[in-house]
Protein backbone atom coordinates (compact mmCIF):
# COMPACT_ATOMS: atom_id res chain seq x y z
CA UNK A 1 62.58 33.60 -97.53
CA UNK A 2 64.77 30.83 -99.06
CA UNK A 3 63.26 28.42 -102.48
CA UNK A 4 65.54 25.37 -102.43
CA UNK A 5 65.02 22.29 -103.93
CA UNK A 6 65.32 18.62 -103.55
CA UNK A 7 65.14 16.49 -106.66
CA UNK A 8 64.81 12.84 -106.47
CA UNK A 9 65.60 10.27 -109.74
CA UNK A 10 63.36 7.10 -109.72
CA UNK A 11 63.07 5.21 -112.76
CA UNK A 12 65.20 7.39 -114.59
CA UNK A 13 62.69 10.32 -113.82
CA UNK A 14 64.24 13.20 -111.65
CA UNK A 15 61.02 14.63 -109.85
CA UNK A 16 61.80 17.97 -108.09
CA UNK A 17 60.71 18.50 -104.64
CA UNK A 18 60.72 22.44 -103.42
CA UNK A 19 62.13 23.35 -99.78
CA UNK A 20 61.49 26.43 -98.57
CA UNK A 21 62.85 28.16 -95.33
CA UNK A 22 61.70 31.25 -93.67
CA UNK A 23 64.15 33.07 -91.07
CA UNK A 24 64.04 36.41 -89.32
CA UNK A 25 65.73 37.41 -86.00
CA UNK A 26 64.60 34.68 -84.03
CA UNK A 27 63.05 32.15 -85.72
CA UNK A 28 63.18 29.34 -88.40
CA UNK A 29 60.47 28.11 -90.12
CA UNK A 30 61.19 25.04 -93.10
CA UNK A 31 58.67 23.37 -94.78
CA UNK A 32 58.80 20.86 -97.63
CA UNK A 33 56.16 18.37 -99.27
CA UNK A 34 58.28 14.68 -98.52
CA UNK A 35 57.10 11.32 -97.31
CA UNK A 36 60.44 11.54 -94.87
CA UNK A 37 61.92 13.85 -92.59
CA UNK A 38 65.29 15.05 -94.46
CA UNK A 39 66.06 17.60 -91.30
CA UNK A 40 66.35 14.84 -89.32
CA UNK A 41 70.20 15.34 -88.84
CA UNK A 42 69.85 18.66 -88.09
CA UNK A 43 67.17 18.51 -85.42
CA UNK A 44 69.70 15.62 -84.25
CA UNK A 45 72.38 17.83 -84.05
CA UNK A 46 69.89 21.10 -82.17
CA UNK A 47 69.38 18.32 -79.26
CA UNK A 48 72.94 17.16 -79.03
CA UNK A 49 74.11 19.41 -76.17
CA UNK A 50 76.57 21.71 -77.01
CA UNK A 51 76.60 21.53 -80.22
CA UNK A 52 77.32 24.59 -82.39
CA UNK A 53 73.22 24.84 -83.72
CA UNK A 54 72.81 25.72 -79.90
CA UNK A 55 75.49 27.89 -79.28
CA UNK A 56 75.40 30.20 -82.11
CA UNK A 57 72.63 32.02 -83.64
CA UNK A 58 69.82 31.44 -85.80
CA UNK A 59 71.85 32.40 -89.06
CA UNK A 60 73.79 29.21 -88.41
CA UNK A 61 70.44 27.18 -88.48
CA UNK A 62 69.82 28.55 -91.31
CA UNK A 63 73.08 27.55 -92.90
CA UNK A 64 72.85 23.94 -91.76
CA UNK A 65 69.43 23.29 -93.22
CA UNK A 66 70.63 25.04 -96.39
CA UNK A 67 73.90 22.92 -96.46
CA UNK A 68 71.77 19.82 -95.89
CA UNK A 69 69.58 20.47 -99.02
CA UNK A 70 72.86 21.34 -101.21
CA UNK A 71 74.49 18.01 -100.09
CA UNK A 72 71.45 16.02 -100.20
CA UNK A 73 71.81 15.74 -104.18
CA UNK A 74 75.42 14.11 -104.18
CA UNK A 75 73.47 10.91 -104.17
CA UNK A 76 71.15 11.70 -106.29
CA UNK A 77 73.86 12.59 -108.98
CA UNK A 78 75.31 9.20 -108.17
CA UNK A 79 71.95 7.64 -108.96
CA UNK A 80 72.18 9.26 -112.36
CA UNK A 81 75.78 8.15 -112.40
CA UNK A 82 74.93 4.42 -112.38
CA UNK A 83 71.89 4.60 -114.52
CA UNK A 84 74.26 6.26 -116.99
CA UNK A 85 76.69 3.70 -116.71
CA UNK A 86 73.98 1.20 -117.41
CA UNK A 87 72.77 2.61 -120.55
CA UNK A 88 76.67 2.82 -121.71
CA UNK A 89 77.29 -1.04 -121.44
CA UNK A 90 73.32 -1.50 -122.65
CA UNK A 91 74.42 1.05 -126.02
CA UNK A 92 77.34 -0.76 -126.66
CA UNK A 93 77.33 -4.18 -125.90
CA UNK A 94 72.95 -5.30 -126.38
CA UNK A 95 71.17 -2.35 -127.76
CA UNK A 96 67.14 -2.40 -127.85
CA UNK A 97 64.31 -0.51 -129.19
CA UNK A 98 63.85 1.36 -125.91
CA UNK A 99 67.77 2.18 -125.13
CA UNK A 100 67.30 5.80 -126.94
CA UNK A 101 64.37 6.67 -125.33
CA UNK A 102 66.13 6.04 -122.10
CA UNK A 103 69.31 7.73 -123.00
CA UNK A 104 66.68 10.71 -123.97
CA UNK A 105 64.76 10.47 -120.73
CA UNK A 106 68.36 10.62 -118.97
CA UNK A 107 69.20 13.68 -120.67
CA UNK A 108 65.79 15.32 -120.25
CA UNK A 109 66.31 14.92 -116.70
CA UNK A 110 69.53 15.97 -116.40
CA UNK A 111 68.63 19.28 -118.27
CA UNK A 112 65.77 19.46 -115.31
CA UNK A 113 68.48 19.21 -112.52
CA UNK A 114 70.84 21.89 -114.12
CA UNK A 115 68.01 24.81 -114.15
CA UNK A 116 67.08 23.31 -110.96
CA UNK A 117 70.78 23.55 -109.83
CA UNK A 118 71.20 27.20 -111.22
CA UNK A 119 68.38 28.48 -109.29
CA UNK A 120 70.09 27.18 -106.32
CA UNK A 121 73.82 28.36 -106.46
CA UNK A 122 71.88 32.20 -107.20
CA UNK A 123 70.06 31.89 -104.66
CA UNK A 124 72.82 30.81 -101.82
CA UNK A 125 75.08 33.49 -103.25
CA UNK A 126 72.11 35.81 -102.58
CA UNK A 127 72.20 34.57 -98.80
CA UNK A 128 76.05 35.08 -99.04
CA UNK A 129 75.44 38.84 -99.83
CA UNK A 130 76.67 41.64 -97.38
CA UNK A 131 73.41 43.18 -97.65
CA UNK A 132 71.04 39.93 -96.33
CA UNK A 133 69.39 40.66 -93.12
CA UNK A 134 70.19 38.38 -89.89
CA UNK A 135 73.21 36.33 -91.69
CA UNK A 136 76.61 37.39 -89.72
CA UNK A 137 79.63 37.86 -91.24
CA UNK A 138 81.01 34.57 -89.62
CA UNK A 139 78.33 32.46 -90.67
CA UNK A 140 79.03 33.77 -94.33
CA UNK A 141 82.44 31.81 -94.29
CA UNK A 142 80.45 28.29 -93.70
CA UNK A 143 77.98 29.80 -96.52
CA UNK A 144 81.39 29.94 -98.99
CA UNK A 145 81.49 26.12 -98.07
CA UNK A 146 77.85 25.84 -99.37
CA UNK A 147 78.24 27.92 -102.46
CA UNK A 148 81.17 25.75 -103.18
CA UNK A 149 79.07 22.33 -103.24
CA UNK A 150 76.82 23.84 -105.50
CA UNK A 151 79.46 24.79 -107.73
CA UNK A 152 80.52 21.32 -108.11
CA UNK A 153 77.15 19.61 -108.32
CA UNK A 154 76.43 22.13 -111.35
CA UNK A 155 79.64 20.48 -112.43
CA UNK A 156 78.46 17.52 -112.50
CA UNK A 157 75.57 17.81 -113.87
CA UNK A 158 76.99 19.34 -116.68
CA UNK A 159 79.59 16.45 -117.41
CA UNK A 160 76.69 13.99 -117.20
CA UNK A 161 74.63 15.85 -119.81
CA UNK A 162 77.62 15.89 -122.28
CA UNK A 163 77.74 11.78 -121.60
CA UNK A 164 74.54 11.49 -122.31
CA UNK A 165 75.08 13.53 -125.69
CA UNK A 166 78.17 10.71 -126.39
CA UNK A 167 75.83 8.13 -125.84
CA UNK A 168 73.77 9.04 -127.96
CA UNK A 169 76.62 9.26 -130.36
CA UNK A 170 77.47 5.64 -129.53
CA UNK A 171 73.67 4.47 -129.74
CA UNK A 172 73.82 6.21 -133.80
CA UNK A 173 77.07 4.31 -134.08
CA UNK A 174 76.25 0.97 -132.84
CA UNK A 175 72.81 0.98 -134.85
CA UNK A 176 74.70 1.80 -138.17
CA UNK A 177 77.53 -0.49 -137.49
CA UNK A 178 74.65 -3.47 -137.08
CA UNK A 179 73.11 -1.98 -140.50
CA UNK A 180 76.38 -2.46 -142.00
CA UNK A 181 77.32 -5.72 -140.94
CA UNK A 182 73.49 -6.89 -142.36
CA UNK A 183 74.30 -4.66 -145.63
CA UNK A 184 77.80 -7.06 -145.72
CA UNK A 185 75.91 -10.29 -145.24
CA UNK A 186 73.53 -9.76 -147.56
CA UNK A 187 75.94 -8.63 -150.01
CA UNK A 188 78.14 -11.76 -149.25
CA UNK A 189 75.13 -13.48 -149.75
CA UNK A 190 74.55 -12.21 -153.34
CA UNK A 191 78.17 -12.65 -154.25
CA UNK A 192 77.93 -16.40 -153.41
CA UNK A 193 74.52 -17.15 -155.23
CA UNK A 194 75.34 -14.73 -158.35
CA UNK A 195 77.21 -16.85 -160.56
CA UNK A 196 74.88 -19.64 -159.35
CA UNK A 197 71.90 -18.10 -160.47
CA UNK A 198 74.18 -17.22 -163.44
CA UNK A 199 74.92 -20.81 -164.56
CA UNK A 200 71.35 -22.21 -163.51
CA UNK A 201 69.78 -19.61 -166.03
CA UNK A 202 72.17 -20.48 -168.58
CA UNK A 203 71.42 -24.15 -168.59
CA UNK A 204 67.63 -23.22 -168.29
CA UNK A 205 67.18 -22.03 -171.47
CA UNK A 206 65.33 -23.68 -173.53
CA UNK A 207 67.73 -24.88 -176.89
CA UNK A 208 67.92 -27.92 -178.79
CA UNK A 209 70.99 -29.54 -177.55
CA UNK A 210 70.49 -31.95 -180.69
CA UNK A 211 71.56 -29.50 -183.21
CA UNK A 212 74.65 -28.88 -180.95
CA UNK A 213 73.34 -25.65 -179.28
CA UNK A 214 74.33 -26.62 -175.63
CA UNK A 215 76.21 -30.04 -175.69
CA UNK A 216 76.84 -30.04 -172.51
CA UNK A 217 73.10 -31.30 -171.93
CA UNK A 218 73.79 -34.97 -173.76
CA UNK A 219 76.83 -35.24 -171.51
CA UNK A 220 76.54 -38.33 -169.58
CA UNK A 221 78.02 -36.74 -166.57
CA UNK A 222 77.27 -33.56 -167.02
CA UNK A 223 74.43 -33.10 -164.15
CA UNK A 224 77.64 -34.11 -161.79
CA UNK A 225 79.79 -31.77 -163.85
CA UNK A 226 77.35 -28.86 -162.89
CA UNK A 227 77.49 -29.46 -159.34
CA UNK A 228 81.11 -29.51 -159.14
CA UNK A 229 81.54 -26.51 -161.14
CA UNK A 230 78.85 -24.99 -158.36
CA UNK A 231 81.52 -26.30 -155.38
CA UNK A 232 84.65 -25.10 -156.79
CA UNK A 233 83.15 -21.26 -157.63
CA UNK A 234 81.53 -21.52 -154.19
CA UNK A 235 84.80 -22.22 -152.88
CA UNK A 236 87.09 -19.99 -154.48
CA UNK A 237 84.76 -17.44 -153.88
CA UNK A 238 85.19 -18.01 -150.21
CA UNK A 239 88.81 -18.25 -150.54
CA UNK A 240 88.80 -14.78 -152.23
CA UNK A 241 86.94 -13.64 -149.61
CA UNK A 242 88.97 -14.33 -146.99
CA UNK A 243 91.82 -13.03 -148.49
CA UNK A 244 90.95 -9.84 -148.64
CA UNK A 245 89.72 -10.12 -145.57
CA UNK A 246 86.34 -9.31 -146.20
CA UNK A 247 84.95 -11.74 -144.00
């Protein structure tokens, strides 16, 4: 009796689907809850005459349904693939309120398919085993083949749940470079309305300019005077500024 498993990744949810096969000496016996029929290529293949699923023995079946469910999740890691892709250029070049809980939902699904995965390269290396009844020694060498494909898919899915850890990385860093840039604005901000504020207070107070406390308010020019002291700080401030390359 063989547990293998199917996954499928819709809307960045991987749901798993279970496949199980029973074998004995002379008979096969798969079952499997899907809206399709993913055998179809094998049964294909059983009426094709002389093909090798009618000349050798049930063992070789076996392997062929086995090797169809192993190489049945290359596309779904390619799925994956692109939606990962998609949430890289969404991280780094338009970032929204929902692009962590995507990145997330990639990653939980991604830990789903590697213990999903796991399960599935122990249990073909259990079928590989001398001591499993009705598998021939030949038919082990196409079972190597198998055991190798699950290898790499568990590669895979391992390299993809270390990108989803960097985007996350790159989500945290985009979000604090945007805070910064609003800190530096707002900053720039002040630094331009400072000394405004500065001047506007002084000539707010309330003093007798009579007695000669703030002359400067009998000047007959001295309203204009205000506003181009206002200009030239406002521009040598920028001019500062840009020299230092602050902005």
């Amino acid at each position: 009796f063989i547990v293998l498993n199917d996954p499928v990744y819709e809307g960045g949810v991987l749901t798993p689907r279970q496949v199980s096969i029973f074998f004995g000496d002379n008979y096969v016996i798969s079952f499997h809850d899907h809206k399709v029929d993913i055998f179809k290529p094998v049964r294909d293949r059983v009426q094709t005459a002389g093909s090798r699923l009618r000349t050798f023995g049930i063992d070789y079946l076996v392997y062929a349904l086995v090797d169809l469910v192993v190489d049945r999740k290359f596309p779904t890691i390619e799925a994956l693939s692109s939606h990962l892709e998609n949430l890289e250029d969404e991280a780094l070049e338009h970032p929204t309120g929902d692009t962590l809980y995507h990145i997330h939902q990639a990653r939980r699904a991604l830990v789903t398919f590697h213990r999903l995965q796991w399960a599935e390269r122990e249990t073909v290396l259990s079928v590989m085993r001398p001591e499993t009844p009705f598998i021939m020694p030949e038919t082990r060498t196409y079972l190597r083949d198998c055991f190798d494909h699950t290898v790499a898919v568990l590669d895979l899915v391992e390299s993809y749940r270390e990108m989803t850890n960097g985007l996350m990385e790159v989500y945290l860093m985009q979000s604090s470079n945007r805070m910064s840039e609003v800190m530096k604005t707002m900053a720039i901000i002040t630094v331009f309305f400072m000394p405004l504020s500065f001047l506007a207070g002084i000539y707010g107070m309330n003093f007798e300019r009579d007695v000669g406390n703030m002359p400067e308010l009998g000047w007959k020019y001295g309203y204009a005077f205000f506003w181009v002291t206002v200009v030239v700080i406002v521009v040598g401030l920028f001019w500062w500024l840009k020299r230092k390359r602050w902005i």
